[in-house]
Structures are given as C-alpha cells and as structure tokens.
PDB file of N, CA and C in Angstrom:
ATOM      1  N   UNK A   1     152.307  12.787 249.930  1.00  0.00           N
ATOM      2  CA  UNK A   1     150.895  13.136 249.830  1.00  0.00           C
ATOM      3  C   UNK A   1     150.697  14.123 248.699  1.00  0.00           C
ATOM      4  N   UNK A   2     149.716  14.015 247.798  1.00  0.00           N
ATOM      5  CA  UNK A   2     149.107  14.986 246.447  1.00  0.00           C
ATOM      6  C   UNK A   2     148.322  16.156 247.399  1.00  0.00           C
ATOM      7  N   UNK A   3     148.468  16.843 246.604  1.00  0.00           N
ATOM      8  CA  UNK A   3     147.123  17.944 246.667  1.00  0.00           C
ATOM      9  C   UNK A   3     145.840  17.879 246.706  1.00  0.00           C
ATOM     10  N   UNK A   4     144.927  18.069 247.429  1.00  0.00           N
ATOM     11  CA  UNK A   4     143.272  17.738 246.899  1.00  0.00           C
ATOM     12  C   UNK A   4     143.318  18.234 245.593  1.00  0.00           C
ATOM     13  N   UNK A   5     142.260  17.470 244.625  1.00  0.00           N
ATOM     14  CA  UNK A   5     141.857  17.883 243.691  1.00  0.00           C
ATOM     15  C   UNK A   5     141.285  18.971 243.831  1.00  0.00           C
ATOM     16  N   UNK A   6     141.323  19.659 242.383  1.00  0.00           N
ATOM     17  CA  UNK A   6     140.556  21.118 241.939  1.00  0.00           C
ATOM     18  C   UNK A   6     141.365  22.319 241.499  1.00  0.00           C
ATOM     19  N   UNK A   7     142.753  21.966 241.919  1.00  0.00           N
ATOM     20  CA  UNK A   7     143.989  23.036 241.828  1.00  0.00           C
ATOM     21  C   UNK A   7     143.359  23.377 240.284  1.00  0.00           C
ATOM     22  N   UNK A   8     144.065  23.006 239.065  1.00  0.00           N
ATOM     23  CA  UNK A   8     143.774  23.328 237.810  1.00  0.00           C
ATOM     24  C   UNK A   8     144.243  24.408 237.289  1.00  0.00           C
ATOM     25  N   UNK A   9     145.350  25.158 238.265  1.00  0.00           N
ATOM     26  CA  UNK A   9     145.799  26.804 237.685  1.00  0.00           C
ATOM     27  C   UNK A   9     147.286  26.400 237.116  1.00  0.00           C
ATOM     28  N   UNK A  10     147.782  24.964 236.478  1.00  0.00           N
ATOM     29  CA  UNK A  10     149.124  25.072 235.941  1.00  0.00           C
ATOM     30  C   UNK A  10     149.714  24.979 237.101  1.00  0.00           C
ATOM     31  N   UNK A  11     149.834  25.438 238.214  1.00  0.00           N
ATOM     32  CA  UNK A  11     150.755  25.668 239.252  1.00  0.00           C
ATOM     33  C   UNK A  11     151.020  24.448 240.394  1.00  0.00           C
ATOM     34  N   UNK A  12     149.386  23.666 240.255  1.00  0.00           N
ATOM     35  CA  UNK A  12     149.562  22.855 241.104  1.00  0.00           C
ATOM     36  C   UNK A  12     150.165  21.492 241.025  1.00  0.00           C
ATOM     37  N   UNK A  13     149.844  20.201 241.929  1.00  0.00           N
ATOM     38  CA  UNK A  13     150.394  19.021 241.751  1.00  0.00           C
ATOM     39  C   UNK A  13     149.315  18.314 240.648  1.00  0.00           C
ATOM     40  N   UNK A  14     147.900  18.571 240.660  1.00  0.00           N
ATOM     41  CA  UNK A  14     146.950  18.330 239.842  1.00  0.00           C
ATOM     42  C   UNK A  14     147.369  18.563 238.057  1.00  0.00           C
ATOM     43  N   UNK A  15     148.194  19.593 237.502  1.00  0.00           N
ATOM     44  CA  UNK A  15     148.476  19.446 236.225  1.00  0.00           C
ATOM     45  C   UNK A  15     147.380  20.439 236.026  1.00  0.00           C
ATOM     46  N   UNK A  16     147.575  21.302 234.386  1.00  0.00           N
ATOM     47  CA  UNK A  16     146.802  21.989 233.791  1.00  0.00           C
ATOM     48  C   UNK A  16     145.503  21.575 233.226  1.00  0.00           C
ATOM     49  N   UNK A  17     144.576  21.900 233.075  1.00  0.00           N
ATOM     50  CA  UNK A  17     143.437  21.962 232.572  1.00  0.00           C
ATOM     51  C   UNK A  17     142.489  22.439 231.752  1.00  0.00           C
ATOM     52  N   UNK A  18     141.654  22.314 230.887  1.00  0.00           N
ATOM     53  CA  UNK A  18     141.379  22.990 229.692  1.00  0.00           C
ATOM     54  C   UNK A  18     140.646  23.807 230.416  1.00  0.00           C
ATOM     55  N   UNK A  19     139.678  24.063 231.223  1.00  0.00           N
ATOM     56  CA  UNK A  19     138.752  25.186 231.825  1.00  0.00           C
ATOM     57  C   UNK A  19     139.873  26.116 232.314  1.00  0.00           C
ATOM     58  N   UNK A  20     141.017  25.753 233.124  1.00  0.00           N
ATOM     59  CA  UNK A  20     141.251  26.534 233.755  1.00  0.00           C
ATOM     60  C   UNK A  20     142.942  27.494 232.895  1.00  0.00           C
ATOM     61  N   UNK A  21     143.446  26.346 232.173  1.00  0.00           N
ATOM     62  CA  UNK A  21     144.622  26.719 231.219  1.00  0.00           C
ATOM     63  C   UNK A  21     144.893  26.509 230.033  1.00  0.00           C
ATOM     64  N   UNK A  22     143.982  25.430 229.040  1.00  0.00           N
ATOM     65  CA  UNK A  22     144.152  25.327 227.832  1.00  0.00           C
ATOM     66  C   UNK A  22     143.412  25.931 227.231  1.00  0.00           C
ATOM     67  N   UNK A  23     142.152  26.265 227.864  1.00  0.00           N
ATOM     68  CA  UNK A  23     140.818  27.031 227.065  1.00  0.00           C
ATOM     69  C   UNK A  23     141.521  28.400 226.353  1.00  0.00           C
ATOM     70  N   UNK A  24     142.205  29.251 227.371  1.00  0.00           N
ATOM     71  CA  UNK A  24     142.952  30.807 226.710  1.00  0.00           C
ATOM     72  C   UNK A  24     143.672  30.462 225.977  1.00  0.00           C
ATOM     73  N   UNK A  25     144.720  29.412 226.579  1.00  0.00           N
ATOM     74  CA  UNK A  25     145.775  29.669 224.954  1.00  0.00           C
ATOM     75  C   UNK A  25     145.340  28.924 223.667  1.00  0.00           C
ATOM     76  N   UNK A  26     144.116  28.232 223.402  1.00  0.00           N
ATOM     77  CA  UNK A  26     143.313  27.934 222.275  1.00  0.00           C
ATOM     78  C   UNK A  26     143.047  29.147 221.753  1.00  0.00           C
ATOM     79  N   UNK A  27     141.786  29.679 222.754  1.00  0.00           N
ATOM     80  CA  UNK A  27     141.796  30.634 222.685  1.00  0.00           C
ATOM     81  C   UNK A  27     142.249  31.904 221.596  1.00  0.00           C
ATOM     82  N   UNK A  28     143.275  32.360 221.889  1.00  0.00           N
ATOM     83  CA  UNK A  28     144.285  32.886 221.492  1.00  0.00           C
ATOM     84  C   UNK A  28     145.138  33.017 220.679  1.00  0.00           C
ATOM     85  N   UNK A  29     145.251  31.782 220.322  1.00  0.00           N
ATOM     86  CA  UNK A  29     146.431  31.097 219.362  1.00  0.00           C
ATOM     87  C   UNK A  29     146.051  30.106 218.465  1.00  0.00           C
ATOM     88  N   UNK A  30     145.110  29.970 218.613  1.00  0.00           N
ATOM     89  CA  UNK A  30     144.593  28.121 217.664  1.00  0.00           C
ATOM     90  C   UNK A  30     142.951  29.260 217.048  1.00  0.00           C
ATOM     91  N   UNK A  31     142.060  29.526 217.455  1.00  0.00           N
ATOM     92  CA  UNK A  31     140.753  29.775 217.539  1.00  0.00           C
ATOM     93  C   UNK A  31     140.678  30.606 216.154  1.00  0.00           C
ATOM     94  N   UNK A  32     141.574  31.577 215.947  1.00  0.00           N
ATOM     95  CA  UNK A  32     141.862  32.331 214.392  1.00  0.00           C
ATOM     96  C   UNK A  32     141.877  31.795 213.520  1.00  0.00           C
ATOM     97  N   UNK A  33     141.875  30.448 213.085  1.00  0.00           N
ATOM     98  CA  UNK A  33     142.440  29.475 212.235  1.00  0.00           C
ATOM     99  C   UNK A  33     141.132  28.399 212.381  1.00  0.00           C
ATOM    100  N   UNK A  34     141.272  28.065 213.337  1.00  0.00           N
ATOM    101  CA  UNK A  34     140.847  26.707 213.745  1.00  0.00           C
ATOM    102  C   UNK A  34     139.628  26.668 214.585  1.00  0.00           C
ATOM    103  N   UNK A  35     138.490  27.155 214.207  1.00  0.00           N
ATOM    104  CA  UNK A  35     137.088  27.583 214.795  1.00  0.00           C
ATOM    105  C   UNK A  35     136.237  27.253 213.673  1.00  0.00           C
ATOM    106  N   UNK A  36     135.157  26.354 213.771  1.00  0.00           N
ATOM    107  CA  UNK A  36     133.783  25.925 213.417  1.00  0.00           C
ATOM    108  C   UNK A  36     133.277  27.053 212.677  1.00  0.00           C
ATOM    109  N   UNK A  37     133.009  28.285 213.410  1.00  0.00           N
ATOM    110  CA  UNK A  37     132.586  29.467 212.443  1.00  0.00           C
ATOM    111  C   UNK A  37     133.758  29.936 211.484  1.00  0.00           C
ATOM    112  N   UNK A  38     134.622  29.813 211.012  1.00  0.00           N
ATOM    113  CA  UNK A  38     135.371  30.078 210.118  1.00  0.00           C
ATOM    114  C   UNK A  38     135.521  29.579 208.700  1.00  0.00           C
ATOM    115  N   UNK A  39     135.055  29.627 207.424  1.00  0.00           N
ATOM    116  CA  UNK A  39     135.256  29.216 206.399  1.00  0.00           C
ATOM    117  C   UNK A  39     136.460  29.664 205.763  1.00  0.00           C
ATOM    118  N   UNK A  40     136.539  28.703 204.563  1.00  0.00           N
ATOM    119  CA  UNK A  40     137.197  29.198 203.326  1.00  0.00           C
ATOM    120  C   UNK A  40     138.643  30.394 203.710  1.00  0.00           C
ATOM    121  N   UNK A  41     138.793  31.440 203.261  1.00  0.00           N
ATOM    122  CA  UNK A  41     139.932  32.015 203.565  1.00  0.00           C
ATOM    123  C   UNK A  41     139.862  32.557 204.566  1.00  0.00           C
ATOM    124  N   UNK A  42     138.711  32.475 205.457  1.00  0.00           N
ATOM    125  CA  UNK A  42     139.199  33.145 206.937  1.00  0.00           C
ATOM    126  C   UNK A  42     140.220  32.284 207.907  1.00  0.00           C
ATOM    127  N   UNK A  43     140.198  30.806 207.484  1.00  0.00           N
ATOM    128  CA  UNK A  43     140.987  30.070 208.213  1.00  0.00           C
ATOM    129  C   UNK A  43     142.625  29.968 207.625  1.00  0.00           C
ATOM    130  N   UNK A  44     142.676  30.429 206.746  1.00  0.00           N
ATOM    131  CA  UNK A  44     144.109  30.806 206.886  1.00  0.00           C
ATOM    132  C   UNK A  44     144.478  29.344 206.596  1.00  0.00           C
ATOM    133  N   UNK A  45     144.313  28.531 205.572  1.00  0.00           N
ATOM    134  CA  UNK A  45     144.944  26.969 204.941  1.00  0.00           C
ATOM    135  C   UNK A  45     144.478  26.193 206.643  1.00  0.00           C
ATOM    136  N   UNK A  46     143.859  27.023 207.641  1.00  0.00           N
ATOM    137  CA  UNK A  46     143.272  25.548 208.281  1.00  0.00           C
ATOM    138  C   UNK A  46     142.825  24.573 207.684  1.00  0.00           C
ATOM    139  N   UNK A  47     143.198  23.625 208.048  1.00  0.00           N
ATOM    140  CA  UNK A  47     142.092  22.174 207.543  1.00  0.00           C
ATOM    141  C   UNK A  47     140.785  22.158 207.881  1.00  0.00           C
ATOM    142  N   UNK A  48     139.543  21.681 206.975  1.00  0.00           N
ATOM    143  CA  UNK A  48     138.191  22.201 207.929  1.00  0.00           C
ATOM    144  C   UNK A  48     138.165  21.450 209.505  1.00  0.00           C
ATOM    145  N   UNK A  49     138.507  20.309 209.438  1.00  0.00           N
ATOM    146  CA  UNK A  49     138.226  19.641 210.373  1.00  0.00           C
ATOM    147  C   UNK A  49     138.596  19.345 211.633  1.00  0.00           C
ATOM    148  N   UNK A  50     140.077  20.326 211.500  1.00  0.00           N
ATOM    149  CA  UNK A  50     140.706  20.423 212.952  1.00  0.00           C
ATOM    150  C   UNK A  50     140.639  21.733 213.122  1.00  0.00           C
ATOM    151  N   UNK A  51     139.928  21.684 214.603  1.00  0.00           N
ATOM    152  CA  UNK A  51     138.747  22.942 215.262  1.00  0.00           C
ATOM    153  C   UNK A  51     139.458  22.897 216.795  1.00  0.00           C
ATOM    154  N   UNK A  52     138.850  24.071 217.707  1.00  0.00           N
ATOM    155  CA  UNK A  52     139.141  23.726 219.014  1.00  0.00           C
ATOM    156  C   UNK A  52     138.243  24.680 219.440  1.00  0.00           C
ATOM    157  N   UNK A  53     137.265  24.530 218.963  1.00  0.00           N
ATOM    158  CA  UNK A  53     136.213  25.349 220.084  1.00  0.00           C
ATOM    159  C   UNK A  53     135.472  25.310 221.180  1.00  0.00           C
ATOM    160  N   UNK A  54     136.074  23.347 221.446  1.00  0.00           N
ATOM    161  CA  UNK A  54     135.543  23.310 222.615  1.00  0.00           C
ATOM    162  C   UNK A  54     136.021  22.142 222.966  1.00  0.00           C
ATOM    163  N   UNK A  55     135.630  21.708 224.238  1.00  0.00           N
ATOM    164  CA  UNK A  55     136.993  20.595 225.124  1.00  0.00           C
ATOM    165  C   UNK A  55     136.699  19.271 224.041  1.00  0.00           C
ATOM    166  N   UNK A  56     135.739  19.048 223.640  1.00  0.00           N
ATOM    167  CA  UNK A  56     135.796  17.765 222.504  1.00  0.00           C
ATOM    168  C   UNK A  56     136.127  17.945 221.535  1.00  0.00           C
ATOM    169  N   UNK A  57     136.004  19.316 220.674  1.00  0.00           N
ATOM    170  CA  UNK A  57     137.246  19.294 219.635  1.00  0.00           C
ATOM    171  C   UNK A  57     139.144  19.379 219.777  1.00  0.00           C
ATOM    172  N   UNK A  58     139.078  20.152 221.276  1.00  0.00           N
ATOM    173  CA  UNK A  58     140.117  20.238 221.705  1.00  0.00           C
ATOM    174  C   UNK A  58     140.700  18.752 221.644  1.00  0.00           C
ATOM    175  N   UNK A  59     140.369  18.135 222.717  1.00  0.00           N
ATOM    176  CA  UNK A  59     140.611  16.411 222.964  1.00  0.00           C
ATOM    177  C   UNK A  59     140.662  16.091 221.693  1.00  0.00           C
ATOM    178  N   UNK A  60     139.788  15.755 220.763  1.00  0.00           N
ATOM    179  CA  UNK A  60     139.938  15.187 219.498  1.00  0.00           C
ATOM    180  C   UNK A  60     141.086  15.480 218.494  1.00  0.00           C
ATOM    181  N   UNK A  61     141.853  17.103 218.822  1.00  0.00           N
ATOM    182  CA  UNK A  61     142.956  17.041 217.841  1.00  0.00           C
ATOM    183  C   UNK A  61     143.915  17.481 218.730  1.00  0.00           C
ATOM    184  N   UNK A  62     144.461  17.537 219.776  1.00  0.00           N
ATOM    185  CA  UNK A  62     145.388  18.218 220.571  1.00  0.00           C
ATOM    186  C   UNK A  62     146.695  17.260 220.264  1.00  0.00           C
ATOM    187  N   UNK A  63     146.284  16.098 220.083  1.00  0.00           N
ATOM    188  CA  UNK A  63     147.761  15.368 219.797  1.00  0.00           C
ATOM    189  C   UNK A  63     148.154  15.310 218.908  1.00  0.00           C
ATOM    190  N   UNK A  64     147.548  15.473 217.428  1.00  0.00           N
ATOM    191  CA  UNK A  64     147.551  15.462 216.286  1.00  0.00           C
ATOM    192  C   UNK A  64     148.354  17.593 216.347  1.00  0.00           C
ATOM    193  N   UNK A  65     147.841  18.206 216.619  1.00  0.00           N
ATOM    194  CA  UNK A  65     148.462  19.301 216.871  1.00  0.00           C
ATOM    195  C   UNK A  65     149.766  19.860 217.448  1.00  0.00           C
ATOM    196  N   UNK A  66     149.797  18.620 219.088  1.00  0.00           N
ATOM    197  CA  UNK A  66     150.605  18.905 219.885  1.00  0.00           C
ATOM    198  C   UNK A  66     152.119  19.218 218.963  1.00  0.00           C
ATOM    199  N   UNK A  67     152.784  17.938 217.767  1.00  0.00           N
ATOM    200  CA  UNK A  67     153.837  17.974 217.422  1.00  0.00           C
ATOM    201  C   UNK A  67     153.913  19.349 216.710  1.00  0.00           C
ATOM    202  N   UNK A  68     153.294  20.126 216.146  1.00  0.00           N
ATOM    203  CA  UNK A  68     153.572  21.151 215.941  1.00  0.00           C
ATOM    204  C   UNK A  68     153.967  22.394 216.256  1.00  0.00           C
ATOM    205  N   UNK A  69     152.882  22.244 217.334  1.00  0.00           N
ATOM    206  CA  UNK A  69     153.072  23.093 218.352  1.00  0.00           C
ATOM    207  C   UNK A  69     154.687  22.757 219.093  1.00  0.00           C
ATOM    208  N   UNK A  70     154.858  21.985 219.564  1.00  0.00           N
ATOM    209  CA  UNK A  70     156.219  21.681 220.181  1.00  0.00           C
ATOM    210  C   UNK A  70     157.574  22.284 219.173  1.00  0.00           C
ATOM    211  N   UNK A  71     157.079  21.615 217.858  1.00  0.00           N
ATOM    212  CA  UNK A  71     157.998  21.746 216.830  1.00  0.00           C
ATOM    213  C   UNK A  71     158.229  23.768 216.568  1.00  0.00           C
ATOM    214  N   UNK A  72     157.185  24.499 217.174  1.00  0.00           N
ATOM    215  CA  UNK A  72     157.528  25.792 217.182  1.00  0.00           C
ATOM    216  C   UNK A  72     156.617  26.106 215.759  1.00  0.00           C
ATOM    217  N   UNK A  73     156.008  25.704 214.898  1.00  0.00           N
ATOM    218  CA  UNK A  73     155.130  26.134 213.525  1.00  0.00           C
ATOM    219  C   UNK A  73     154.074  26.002 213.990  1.00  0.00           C
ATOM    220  N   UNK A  74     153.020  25.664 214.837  1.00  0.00           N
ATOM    221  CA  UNK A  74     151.713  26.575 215.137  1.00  0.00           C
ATOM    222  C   UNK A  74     151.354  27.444 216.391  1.00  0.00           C
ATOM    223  N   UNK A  75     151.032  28.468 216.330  1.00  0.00           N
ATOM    224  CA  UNK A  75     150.693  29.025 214.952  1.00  0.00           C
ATOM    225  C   UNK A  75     151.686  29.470 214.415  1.00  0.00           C
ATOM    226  N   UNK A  76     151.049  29.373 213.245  1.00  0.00           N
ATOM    227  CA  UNK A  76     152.551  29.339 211.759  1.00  0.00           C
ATOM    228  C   UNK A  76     153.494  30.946 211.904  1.00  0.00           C
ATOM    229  N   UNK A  77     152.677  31.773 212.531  1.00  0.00           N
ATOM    230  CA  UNK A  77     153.117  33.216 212.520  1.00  0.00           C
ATOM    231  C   UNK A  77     154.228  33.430 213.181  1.00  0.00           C
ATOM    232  N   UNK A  78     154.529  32.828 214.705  1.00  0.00           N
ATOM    233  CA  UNK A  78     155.456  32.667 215.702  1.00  0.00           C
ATOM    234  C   UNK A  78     155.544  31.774 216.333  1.00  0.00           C
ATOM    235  N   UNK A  79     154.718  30.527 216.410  1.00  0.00           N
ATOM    236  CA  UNK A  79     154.684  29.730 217.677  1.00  0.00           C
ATOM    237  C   UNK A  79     153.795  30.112 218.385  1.00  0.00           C
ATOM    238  N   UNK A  80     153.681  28.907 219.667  1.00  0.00           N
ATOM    239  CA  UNK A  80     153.417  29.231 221.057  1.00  0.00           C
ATOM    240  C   UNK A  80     154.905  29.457 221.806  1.00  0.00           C
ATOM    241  N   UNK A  81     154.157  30.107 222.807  1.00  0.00           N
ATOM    242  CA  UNK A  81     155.538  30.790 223.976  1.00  0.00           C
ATOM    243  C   UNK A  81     155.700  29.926 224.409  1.00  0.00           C
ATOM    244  N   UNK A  82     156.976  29.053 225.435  1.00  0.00           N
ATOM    245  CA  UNK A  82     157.839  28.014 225.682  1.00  0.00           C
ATOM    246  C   UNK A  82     156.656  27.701 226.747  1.00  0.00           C
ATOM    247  N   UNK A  83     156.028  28.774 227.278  1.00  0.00           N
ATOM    248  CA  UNK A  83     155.625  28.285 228.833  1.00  0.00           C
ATOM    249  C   UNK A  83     154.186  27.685 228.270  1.00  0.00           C
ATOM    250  N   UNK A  84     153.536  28.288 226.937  1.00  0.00           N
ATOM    251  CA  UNK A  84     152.424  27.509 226.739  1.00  0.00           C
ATOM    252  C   UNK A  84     152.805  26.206 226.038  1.00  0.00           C
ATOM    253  N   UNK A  85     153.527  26.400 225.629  1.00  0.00           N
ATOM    254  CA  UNK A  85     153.729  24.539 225.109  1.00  0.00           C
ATOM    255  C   UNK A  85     154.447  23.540 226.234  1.00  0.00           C
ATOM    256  N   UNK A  86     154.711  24.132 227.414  1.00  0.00           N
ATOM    257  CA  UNK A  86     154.912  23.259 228.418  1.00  0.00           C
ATOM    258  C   UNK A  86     153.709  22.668 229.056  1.00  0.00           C
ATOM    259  N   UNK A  87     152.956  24.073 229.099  1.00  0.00           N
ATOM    260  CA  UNK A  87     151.996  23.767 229.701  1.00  0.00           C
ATOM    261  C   UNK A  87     150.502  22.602 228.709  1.00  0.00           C
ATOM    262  N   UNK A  88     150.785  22.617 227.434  1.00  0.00           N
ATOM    263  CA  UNK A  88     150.137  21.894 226.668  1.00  0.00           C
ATOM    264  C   UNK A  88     150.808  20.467 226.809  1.00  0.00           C
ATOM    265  N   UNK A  89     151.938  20.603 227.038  1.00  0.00           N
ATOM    266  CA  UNK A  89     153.134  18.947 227.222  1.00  0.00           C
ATOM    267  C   UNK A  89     151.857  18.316 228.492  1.00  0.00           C
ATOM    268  N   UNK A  90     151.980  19.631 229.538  1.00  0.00           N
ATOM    269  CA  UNK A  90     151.843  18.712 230.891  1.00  0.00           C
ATOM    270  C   UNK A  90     149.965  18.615 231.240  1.00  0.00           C
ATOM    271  N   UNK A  91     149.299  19.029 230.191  1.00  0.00           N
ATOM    272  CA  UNK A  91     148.209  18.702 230.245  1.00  0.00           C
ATOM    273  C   UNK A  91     147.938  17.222 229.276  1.00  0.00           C
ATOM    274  N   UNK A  92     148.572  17.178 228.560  1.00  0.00           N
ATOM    275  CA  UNK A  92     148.649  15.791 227.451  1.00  0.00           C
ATOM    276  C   UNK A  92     148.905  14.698 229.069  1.00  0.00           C
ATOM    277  N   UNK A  93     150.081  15.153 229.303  1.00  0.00           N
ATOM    278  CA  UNK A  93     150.471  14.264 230.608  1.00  0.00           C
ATOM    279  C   UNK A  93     149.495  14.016 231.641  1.00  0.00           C
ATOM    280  N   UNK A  94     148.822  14.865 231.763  1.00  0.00           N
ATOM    281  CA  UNK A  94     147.858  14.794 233.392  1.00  0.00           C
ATOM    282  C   UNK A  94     146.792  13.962 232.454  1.00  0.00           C
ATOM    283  N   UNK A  95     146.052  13.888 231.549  1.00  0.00           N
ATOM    284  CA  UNK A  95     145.430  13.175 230.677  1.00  0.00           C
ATOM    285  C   UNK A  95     144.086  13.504 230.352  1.00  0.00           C
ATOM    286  N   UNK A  96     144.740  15.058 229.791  1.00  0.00           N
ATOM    287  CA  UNK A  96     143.557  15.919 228.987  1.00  0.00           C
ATOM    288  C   UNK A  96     142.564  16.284 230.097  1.00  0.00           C
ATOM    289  N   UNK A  97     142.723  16.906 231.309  1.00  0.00           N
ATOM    290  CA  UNK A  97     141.243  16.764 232.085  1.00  0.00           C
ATOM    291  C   UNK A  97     140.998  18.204 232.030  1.00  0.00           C
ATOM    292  N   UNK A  98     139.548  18.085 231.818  1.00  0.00           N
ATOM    293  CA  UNK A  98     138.480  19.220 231.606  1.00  0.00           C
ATOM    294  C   UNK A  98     138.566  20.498 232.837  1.00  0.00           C
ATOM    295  N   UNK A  99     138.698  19.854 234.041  1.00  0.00           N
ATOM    296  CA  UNK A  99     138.735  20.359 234.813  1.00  0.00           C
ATOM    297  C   UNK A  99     137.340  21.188 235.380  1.00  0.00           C
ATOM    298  N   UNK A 100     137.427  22.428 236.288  1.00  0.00           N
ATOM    299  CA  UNK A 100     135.811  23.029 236.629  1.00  0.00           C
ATOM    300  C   UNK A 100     135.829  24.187 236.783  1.00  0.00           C
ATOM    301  N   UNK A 101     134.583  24.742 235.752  1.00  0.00           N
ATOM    302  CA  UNK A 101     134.258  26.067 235.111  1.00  0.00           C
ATOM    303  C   UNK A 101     133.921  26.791 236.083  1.00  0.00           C
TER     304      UNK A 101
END
C-alpha cells in the first residue's frame, strides 16, 4: 500500500515536489543566474532563456539542466549538495509534480 497523496516533503512515498522541495533549491542556487529579471551581466554567462522562476520555467528546462547539475558544474561556483541533486533525480522520477502551496 502507497501513502495518501499530499506528502511532498522529499521524505515521503509520494516523491519531491516543486512547491514543497524544488522551489528553495531553485531558489537558491539556479535564481542568481537564471531569473527573468536579470539581464546582461547580472546573469553571470546565463543563457537568456533558461530561467526558473516558476514551475513552467522550471519544467521547461530542468532536464536540459538536470545533466549538469548531476555532473557537479551548476552552479558553476560549487555545485549542488549530493542531497539536492538527489532530490532533483527523484523529482524528474516522480514526474515533475507541482505539488500544493
């Protein structure tokens, strides 16, 4: 037997979620670079067009991102920490869900 839906904290059988676990480490780690309000040299050689300011830009480049992220070069400064790129693995896996704000 699964869990009822709604878990969404990473912890559960439900898988991570952008409301509840991908939103911060975007957040955090991607949003300096890779944010809509950012031009020219504030983005730091971002590309204009890969953004994550919100679950449809997220969705739209997270896989195109993911190998990097895995690969340990974004962000280019240090990475993500092992536990956020697991947790980005196992939201790709659960299949990107938005989850509830």
């Amino acid at each position: 037997l699964s869990a009822p839906p709604g878990g969404g904290n990473g912890g559960g059988d439900d898988g991570p979620t952008y409301v509840q676990d991908i939103r911060s480490i975007l957040d955090q780690n991607c949003l300096p670079c890779h944010s809509t309000s950012k031009a020219g040299s504030q983005r730091n050689g971002a590309p204009p067009t890969i953004n994550f300011d919100t679950y449809e830009l997220a969705v739209a480049n997270i896989e195109r991102a993911n190998a990097r992220i895995q690969a340990g070069t974004m962000p280019p400064t240090s990475g993500l920490e092992p536990e956020n790129r697991t947790t980005v693995l196992d939201w790709l896996a659960a299949g990107i869900p938005r989850g509830e704000p």
